[in-house]
PDB file of N, CA and C in Angstrom:
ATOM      1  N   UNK A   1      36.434  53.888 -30.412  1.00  0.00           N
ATOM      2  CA  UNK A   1      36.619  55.300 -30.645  1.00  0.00           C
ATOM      3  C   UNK A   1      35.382  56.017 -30.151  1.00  0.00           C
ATOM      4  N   UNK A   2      35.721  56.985 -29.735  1.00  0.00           N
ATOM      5  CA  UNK A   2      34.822  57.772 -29.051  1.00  0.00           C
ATOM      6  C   UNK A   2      34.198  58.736 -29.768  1.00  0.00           C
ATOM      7  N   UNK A   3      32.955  59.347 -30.278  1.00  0.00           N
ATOM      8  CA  UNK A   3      32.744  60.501 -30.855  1.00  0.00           C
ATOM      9  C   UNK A   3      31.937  61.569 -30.395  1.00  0.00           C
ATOM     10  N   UNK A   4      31.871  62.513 -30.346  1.00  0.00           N
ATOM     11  CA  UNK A   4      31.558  64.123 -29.575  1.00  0.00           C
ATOM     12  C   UNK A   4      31.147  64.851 -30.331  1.00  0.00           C
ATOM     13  N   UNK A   5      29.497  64.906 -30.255  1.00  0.00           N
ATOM     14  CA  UNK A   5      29.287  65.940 -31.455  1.00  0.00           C
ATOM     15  C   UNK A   5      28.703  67.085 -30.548  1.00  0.00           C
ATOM     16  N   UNK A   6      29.215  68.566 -30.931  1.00  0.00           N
ATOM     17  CA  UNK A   6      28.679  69.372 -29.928  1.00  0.00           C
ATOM     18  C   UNK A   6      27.773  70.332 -30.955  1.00  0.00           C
ATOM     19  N   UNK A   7      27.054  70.830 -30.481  1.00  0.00           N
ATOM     20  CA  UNK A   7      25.747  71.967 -30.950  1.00  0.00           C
ATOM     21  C   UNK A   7      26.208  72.889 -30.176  1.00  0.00           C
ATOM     22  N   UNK A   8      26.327  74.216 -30.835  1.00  0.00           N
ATOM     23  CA  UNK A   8      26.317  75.560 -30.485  1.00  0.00           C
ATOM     24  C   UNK A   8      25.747  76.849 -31.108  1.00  0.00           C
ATOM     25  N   UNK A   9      24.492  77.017 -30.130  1.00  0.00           N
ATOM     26  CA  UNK A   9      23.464  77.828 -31.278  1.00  0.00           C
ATOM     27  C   UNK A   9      23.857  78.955 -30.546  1.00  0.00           C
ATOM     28  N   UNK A  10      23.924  80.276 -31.567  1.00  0.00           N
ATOM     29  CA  UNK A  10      24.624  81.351 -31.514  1.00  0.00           C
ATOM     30  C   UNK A  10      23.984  82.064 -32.454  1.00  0.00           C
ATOM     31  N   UNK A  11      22.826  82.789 -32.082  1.00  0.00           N
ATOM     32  CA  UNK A  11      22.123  83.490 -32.985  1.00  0.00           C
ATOM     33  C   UNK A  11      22.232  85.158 -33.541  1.00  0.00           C
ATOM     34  N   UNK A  12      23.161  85.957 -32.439  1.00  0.00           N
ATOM     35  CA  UNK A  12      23.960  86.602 -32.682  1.00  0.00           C
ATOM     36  C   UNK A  12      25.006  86.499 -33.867  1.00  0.00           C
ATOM     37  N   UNK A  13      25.439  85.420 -33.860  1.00  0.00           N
ATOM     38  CA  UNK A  13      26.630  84.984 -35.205  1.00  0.00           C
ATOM     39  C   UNK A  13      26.177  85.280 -36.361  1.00  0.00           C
ATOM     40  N   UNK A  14      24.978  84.604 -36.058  1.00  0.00           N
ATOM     41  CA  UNK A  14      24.035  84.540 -37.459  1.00  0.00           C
ATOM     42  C   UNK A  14      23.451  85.360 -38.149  1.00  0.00           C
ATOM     43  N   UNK A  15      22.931  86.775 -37.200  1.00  0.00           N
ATOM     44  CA  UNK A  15      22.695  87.790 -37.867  1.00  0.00           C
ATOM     45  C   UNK A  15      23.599  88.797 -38.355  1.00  0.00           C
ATOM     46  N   UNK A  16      24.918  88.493 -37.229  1.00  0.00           N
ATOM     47  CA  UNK A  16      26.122  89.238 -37.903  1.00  0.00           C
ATOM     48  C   UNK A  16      26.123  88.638 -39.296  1.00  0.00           C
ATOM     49  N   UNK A  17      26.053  87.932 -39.721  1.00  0.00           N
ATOM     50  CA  UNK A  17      26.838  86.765 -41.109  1.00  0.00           C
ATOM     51  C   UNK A  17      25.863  87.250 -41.753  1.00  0.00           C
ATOM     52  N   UNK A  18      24.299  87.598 -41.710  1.00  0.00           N
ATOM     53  CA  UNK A  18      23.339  88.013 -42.631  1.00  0.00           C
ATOM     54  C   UNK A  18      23.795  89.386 -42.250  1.00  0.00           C
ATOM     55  N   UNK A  19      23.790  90.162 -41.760  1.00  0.00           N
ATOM     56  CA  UNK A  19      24.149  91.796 -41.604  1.00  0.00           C
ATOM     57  C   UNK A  19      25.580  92.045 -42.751  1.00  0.00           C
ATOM     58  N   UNK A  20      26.594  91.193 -42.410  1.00  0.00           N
ATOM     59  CA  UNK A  20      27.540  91.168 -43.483  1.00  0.00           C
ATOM     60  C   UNK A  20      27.437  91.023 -45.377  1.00  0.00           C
ATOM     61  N   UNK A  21      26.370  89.521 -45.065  1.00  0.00           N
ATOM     62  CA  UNK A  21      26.313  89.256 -46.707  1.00  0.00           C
ATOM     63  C   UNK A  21      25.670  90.349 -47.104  1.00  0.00           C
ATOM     64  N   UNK A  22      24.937  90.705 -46.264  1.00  0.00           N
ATOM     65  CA  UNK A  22      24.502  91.943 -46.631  1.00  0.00           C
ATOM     66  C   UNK A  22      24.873  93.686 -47.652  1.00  0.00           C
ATOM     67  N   UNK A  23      26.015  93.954 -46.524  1.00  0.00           N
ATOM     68  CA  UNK A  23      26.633  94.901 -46.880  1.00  0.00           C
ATOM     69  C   UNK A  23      27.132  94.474 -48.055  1.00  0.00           C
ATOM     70  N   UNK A  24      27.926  93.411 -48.480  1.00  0.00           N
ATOM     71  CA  UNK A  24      29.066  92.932 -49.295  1.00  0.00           C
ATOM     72  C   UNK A  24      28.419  92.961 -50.191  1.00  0.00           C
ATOM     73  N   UNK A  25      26.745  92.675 -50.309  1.00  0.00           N
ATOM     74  CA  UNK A  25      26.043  92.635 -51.866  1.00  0.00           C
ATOM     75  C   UNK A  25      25.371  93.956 -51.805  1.00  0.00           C
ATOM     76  N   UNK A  26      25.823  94.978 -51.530  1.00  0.00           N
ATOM     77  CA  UNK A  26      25.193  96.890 -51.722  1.00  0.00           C
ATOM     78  C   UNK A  26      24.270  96.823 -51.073  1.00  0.00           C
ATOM     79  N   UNK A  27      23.442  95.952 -50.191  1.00  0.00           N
ATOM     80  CA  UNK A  27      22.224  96.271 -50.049  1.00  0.00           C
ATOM     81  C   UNK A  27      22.268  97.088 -48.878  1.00  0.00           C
ATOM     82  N   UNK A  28      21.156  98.283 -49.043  1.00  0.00           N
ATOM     83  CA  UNK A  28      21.184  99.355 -48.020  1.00  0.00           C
ATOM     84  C   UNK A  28      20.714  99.126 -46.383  1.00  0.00           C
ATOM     85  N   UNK A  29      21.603  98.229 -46.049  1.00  0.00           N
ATOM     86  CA  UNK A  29      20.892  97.260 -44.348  1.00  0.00           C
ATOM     87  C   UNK A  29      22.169  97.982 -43.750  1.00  0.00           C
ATOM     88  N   UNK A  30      21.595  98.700 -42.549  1.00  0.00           N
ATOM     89  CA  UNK A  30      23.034  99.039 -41.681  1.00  0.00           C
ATOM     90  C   UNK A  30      23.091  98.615 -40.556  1.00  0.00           C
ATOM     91  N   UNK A  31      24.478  98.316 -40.593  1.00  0.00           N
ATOM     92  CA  UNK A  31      24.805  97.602 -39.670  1.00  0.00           C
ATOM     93  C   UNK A  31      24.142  97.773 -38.003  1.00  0.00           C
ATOM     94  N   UNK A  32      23.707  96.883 -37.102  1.00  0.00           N
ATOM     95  CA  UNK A  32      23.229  97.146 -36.087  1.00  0.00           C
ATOM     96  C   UNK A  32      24.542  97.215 -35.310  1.00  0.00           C
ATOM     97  N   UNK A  33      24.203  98.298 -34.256  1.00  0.00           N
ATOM     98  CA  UNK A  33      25.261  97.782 -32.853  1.00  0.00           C
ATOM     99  C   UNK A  33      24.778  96.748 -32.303  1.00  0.00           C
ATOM    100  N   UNK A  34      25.605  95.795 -31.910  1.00  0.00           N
ATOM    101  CA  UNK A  34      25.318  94.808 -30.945  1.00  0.00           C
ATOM    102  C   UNK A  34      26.093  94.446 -30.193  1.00  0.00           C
ATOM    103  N   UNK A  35      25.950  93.891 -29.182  1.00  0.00           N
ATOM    104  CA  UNK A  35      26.882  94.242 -27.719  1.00  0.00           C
ATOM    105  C   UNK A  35      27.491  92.668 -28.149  1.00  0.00           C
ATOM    106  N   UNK A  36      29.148  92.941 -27.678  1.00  0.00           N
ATOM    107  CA  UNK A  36      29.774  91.342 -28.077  1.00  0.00           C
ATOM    108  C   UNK A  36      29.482  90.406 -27.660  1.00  0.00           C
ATOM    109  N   UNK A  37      29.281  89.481 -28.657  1.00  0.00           N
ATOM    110  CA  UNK A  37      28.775  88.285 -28.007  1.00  0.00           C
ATOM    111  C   UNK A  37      29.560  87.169 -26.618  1.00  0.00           C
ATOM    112  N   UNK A  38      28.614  87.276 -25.828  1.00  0.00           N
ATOM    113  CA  UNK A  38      29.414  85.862 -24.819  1.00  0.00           C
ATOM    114  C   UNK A  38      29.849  85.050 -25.224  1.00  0.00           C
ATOM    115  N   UNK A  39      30.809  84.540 -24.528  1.00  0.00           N
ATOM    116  CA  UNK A  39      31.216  83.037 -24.960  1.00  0.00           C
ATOM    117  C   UNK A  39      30.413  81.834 -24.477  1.00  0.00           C
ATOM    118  N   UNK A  40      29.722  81.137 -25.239  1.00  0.00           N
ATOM    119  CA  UNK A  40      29.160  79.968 -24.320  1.00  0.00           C
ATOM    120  C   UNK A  40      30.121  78.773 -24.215  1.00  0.00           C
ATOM    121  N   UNK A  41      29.601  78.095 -23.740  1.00  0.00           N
ATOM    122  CA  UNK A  41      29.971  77.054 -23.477  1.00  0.00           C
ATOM    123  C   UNK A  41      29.812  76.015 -24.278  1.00  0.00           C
ATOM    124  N   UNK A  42      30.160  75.007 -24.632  1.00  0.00           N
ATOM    125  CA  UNK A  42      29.512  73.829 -25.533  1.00  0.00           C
ATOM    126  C   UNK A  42      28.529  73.020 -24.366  1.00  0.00           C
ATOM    127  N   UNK A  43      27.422  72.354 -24.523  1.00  0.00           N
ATOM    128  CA  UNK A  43      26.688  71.925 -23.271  1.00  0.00           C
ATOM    129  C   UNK A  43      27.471  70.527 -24.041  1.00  0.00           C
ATOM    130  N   UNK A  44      28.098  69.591 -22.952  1.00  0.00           N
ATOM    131  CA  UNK A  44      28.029  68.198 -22.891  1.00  0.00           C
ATOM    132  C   UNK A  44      26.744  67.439 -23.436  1.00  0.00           C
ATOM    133  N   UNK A  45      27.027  66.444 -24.207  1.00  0.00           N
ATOM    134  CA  UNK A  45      26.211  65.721 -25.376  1.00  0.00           C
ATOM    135  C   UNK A  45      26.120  64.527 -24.656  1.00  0.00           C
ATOM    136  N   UNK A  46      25.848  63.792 -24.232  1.00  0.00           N
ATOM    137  CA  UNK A  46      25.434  62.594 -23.860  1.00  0.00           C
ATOM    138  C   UNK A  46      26.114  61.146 -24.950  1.00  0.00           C
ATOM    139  N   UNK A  47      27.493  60.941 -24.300  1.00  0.00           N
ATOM    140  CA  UNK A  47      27.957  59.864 -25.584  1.00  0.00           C
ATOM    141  C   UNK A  47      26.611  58.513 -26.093  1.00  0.00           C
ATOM    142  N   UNK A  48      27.069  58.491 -27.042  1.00  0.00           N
ATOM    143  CA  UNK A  48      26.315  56.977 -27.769  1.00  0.00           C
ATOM    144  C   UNK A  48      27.018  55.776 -27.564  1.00  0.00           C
ATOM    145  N   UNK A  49      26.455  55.020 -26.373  1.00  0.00           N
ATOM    146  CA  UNK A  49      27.137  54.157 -26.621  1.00  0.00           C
ATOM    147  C   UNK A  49      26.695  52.524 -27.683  1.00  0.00           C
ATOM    148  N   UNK A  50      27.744  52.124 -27.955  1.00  0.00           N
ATOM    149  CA  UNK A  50      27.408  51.479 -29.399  1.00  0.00           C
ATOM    150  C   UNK A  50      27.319  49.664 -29.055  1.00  0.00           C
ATOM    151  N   UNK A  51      26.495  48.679 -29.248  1.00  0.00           N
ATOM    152  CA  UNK A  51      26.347  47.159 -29.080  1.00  0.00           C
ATOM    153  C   UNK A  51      27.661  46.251 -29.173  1.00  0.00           C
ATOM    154  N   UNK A  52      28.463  46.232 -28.444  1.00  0.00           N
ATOM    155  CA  UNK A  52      29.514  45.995 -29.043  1.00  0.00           C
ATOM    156  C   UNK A  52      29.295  44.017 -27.890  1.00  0.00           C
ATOM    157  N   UNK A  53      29.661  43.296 -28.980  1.00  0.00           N
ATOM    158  CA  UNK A  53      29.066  41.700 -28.346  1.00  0.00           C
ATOM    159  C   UNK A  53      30.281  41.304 -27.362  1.00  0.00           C
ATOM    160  N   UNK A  54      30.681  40.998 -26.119  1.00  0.00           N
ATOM    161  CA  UNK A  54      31.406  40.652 -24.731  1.00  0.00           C
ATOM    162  C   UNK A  54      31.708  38.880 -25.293  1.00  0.00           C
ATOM    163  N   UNK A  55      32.912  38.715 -25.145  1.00  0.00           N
ATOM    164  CA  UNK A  55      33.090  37.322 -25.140  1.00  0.00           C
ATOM    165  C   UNK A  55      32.037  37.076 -23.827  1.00  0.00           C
ATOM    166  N   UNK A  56      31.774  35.577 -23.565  1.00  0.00           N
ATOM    167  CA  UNK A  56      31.111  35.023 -23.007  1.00  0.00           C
ATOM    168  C   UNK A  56      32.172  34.688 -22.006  1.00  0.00           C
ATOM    169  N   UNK A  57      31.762  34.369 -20.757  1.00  0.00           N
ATOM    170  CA  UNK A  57      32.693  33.577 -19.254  1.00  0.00           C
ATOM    171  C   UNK A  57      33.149  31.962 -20.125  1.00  0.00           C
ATOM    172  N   UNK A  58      33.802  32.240 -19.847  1.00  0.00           N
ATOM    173  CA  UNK A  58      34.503  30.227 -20.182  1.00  0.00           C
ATOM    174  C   UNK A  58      33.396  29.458 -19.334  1.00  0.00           C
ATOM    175  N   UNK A  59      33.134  28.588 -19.801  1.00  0.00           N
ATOM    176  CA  UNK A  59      32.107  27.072 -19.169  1.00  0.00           C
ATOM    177  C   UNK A  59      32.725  26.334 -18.975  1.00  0.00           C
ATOM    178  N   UNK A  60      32.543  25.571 -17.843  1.00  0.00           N
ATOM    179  CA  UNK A  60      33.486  24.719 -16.532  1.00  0.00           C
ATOM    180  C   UNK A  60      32.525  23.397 -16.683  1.00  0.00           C
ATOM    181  N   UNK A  61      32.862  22.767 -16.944  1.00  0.00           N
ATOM    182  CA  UNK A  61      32.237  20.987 -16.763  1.00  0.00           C
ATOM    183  C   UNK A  61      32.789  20.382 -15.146  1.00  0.00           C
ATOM    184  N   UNK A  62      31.766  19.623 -14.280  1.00  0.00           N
ATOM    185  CA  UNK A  62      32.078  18.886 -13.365  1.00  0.00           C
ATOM    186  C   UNK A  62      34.130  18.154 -13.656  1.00  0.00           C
ATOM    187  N   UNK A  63      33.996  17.875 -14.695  1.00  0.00           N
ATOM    188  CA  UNK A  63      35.025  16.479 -15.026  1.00  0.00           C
ATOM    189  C   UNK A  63      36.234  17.571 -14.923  1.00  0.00           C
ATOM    190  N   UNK A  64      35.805  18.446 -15.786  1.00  0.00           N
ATOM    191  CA  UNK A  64      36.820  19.496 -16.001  1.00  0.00           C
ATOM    192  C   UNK A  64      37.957  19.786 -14.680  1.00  0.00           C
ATOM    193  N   UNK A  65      36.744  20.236 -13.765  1.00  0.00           N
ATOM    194  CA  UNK A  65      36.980  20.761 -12.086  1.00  0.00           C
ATOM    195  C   UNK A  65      37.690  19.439 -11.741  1.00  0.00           C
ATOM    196  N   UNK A  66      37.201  18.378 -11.845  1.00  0.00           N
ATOM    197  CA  UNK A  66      37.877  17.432 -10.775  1.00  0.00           C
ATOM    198  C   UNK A  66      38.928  16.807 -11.523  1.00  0.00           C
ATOM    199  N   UNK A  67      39.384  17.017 -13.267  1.00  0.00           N
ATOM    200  CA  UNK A  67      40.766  16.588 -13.228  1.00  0.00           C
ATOM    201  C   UNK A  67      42.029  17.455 -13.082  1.00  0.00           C
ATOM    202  N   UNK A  68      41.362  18.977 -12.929  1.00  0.00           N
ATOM    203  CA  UNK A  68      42.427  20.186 -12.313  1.00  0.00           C
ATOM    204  C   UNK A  68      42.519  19.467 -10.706  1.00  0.00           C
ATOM    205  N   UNK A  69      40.997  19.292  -9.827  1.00  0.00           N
ATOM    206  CA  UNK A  69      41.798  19.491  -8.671  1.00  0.00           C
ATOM    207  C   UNK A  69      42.241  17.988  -8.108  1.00  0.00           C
ATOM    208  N   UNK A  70      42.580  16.628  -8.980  1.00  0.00           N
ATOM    209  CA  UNK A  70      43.385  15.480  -8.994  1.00  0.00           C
ATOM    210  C   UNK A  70      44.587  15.771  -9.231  1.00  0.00           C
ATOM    211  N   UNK A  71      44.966  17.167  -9.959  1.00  0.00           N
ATOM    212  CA  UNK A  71      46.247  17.535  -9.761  1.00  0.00           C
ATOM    213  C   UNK A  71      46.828  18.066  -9.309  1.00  0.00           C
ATOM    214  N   UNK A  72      45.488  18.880  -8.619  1.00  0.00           N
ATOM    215  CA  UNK A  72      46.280  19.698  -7.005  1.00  0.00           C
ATOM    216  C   UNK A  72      46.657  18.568  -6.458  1.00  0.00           C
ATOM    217  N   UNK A  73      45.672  17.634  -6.099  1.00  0.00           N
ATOM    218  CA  UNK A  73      45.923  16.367  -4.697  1.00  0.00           C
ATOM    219  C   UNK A  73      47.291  16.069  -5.283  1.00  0.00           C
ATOM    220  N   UNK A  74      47.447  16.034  -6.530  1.00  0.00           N
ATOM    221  CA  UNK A  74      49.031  15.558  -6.617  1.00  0.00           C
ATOM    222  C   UNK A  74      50.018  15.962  -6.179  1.00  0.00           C
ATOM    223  N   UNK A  75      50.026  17.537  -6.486  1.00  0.00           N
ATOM    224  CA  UNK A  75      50.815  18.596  -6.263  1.00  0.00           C
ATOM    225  C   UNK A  75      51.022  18.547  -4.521  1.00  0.00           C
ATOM    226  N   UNK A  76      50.139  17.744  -3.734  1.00  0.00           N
ATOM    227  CA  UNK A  76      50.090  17.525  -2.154  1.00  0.00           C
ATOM    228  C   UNK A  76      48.855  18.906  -1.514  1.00  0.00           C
ATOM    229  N   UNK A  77      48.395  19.539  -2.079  1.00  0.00           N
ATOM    230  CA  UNK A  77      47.769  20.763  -1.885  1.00  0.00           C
ATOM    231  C   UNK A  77      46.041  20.135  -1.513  1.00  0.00           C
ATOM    232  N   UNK A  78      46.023  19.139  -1.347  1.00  0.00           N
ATOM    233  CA  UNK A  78      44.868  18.479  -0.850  1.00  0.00           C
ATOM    234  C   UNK A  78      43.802  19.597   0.246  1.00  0.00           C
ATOM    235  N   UNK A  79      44.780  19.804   1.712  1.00  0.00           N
ATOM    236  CA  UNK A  79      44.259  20.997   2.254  1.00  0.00           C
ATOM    237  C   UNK A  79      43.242  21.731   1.408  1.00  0.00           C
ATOM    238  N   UNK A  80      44.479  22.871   0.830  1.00  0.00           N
ATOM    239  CA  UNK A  80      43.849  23.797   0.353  1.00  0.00           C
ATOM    240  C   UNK A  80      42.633  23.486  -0.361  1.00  0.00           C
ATOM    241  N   UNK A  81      42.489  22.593  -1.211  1.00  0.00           N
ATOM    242  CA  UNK A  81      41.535  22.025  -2.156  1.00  0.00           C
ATOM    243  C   UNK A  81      39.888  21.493  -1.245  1.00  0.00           C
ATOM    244  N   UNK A  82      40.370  21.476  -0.340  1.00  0.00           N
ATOM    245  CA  UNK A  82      39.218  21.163   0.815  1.00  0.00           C
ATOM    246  C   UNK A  82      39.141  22.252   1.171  1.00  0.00           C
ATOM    247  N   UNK A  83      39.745  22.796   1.852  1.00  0.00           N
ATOM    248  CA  UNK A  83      39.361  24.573   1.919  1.00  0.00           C
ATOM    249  C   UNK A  83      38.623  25.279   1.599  1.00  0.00           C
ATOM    250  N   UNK A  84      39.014  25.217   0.066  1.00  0.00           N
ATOM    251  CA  UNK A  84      38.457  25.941  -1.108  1.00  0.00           C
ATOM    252  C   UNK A  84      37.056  25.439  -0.896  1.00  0.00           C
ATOM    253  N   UNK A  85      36.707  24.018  -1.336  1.00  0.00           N
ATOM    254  CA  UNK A  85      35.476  23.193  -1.324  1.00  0.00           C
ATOM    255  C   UNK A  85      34.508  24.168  -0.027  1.00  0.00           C
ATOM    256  N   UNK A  86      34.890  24.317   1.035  1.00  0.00           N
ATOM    257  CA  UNK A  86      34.469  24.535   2.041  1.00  0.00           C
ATOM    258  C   UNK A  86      33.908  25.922   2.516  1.00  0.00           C
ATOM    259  N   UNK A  87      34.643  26.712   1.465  1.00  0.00           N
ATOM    260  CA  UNK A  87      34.245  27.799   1.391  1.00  0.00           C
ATOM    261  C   UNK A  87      33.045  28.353   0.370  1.00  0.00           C
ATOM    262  N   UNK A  88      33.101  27.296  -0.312  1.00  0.00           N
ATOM    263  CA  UNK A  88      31.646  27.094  -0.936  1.00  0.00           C
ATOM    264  C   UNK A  88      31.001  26.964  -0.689  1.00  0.00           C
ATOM    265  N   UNK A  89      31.021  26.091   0.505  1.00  0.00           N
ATOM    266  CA  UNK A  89      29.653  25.480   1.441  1.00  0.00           C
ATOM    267  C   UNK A  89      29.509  23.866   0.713  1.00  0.00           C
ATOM    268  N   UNK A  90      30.890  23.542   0.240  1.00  0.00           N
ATOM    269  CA  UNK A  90      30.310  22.178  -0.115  1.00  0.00           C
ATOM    270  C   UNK A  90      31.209  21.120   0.129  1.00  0.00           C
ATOM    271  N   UNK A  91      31.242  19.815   0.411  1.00  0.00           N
ATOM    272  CA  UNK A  91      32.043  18.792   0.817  1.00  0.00           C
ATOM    273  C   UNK A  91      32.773  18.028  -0.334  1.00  0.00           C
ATOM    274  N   UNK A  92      32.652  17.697  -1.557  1.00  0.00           N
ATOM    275  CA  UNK A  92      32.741  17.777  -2.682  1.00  0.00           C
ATOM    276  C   UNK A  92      32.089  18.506  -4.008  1.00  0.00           C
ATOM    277  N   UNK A  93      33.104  18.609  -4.980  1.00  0.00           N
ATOM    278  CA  UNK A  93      32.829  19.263  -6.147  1.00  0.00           C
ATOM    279  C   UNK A  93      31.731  18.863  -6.674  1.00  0.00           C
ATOM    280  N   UNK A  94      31.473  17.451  -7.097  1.00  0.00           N
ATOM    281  CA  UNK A  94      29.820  17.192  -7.345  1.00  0.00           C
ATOM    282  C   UNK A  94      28.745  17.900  -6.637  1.00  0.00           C
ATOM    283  N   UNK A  95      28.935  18.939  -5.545  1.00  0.00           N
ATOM    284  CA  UNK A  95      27.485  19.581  -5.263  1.00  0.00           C
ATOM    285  C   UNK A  95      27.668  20.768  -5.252  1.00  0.00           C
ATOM    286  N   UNK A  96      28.708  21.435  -6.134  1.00  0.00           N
ATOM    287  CA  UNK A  96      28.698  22.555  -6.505  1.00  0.00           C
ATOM    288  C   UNK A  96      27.748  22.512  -7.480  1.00  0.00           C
ATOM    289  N   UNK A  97      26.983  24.142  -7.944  1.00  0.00           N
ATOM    290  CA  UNK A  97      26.230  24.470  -8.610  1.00  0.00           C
ATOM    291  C   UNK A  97      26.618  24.836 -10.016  1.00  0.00           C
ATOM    292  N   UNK A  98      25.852  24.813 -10.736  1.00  0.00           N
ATOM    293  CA  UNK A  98      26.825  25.043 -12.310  1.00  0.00           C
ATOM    294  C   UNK A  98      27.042  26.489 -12.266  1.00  0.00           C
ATOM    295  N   UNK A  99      26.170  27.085 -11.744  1.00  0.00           N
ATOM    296  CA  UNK A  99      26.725  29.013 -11.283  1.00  0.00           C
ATOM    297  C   UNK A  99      27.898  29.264 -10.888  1.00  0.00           C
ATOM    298  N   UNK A 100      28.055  27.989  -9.807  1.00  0.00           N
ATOM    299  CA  UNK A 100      29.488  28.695  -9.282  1.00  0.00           C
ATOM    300  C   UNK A 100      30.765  27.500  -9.746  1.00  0.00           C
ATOM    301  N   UNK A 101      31.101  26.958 -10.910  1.00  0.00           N
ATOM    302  CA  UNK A 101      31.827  26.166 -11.317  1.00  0.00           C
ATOM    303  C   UNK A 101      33.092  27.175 -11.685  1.00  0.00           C
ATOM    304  N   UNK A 102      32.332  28.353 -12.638  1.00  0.00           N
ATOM    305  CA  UNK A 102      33.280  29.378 -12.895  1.00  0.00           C
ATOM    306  C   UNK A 102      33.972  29.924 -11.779  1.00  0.00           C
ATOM    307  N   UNK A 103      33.263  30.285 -10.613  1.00  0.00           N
ATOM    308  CA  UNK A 103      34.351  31.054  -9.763  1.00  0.00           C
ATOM    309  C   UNK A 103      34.715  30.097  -9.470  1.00  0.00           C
ATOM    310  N   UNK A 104      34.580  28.960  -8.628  1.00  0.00           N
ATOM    311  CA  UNK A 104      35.364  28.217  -8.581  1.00  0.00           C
ATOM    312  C   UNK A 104      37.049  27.390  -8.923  1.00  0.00           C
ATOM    313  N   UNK A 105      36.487  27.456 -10.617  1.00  0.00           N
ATOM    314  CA  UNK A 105      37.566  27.118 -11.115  1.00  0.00           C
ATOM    315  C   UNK A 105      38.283  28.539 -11.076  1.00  0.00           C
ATOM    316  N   UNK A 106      38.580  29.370 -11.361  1.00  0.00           N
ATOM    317  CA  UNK A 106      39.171  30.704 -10.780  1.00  0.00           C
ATOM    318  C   UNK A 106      40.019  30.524  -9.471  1.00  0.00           C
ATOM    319  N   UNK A 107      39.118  29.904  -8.493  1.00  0.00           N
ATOM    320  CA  UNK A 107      40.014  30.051  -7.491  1.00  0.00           C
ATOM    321  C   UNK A 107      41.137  29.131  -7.125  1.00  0.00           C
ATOM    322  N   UNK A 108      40.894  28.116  -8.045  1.00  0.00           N
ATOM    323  CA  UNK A 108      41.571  26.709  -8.196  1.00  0.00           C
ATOM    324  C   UNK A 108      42.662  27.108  -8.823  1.00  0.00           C
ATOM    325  N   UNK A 109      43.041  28.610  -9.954  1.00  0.00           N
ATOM    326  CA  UNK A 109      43.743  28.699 -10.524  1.00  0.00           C
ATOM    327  C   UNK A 109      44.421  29.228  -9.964  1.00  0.00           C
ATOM    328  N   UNK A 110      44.258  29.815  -8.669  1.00  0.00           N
ATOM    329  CA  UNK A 110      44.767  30.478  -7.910  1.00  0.00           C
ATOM    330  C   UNK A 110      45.816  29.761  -6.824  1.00  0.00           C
ATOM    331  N   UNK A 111      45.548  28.480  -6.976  1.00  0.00           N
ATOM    332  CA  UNK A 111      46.198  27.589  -5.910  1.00  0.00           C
ATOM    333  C   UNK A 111      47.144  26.562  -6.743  1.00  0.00           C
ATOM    334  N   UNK A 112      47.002  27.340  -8.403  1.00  0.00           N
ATOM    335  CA  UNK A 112      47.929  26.422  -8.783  1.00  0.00           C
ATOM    336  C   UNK A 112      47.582  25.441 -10.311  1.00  0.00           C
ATOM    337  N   UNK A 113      45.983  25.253  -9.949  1.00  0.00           N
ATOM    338  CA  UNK A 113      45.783  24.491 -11.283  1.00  0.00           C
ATOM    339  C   UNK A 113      45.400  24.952 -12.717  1.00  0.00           C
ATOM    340  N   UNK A 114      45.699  24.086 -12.977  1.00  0.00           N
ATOM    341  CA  UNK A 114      45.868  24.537 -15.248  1.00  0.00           C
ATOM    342  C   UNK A 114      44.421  23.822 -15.808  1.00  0.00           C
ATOM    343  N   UNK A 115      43.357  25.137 -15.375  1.00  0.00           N
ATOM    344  CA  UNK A 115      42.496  25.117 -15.573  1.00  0.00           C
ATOM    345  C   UNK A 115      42.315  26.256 -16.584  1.00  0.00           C
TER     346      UNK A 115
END
């Protein structure tokens, strides 16, 4: 939920409202002319935003990766699975980096495996 708190100082208002309580309790204050007040604007407040904790990326184990993509090779999708590898810059999954296990497996899911 979003919240919006706006400030609008209007000092005109204010002396009308004392010029009024005024009159209303006898006291001999007369009223000033004063030219109508503008309308301002509300100035935009700068939202708060609040700590709110992000699940974490899922963590990918070596073993993990290579018994999804033993079931691509099953599935016959071998190619692609070399492909993929290749576009990593790597010849097998053992020299992928633990950085990129996550995209990785992502893209594996993309070709099919129940990762």
């Amino acid at each position: 939920m979003l919240e919006v708190k706006v400030t609008v100082s209007m000092p005109e208002v204010a002396e009308a409202i004392n010029d009024l309580a005024a009159a209303l309790s006898n006291k001999s204050t007369a009223p000033k002319a004063q030219p109508a007040p503008a309308p301002v604007a509300p100035q935009p407040q700068p939202a708060s935003v609040s700590s709110v904790p992000l699940a974490s990326a899922p963590q990918f184990t070596v073993d993990q990766i290579m018994n999804a993509g033993a079931a691509l090779m099953d599935a016959g999708k071998i190619e692609d699975l070399m492909n993929l590898l290749h576009s990593f810059g790597v010849q097998a999954v053992m020299e992928l980096k633990p950085e990129q296990l996550g995209a990785f497996a992502t893209e594996m899911r993309k070709l099919g495996a129940a990762i």
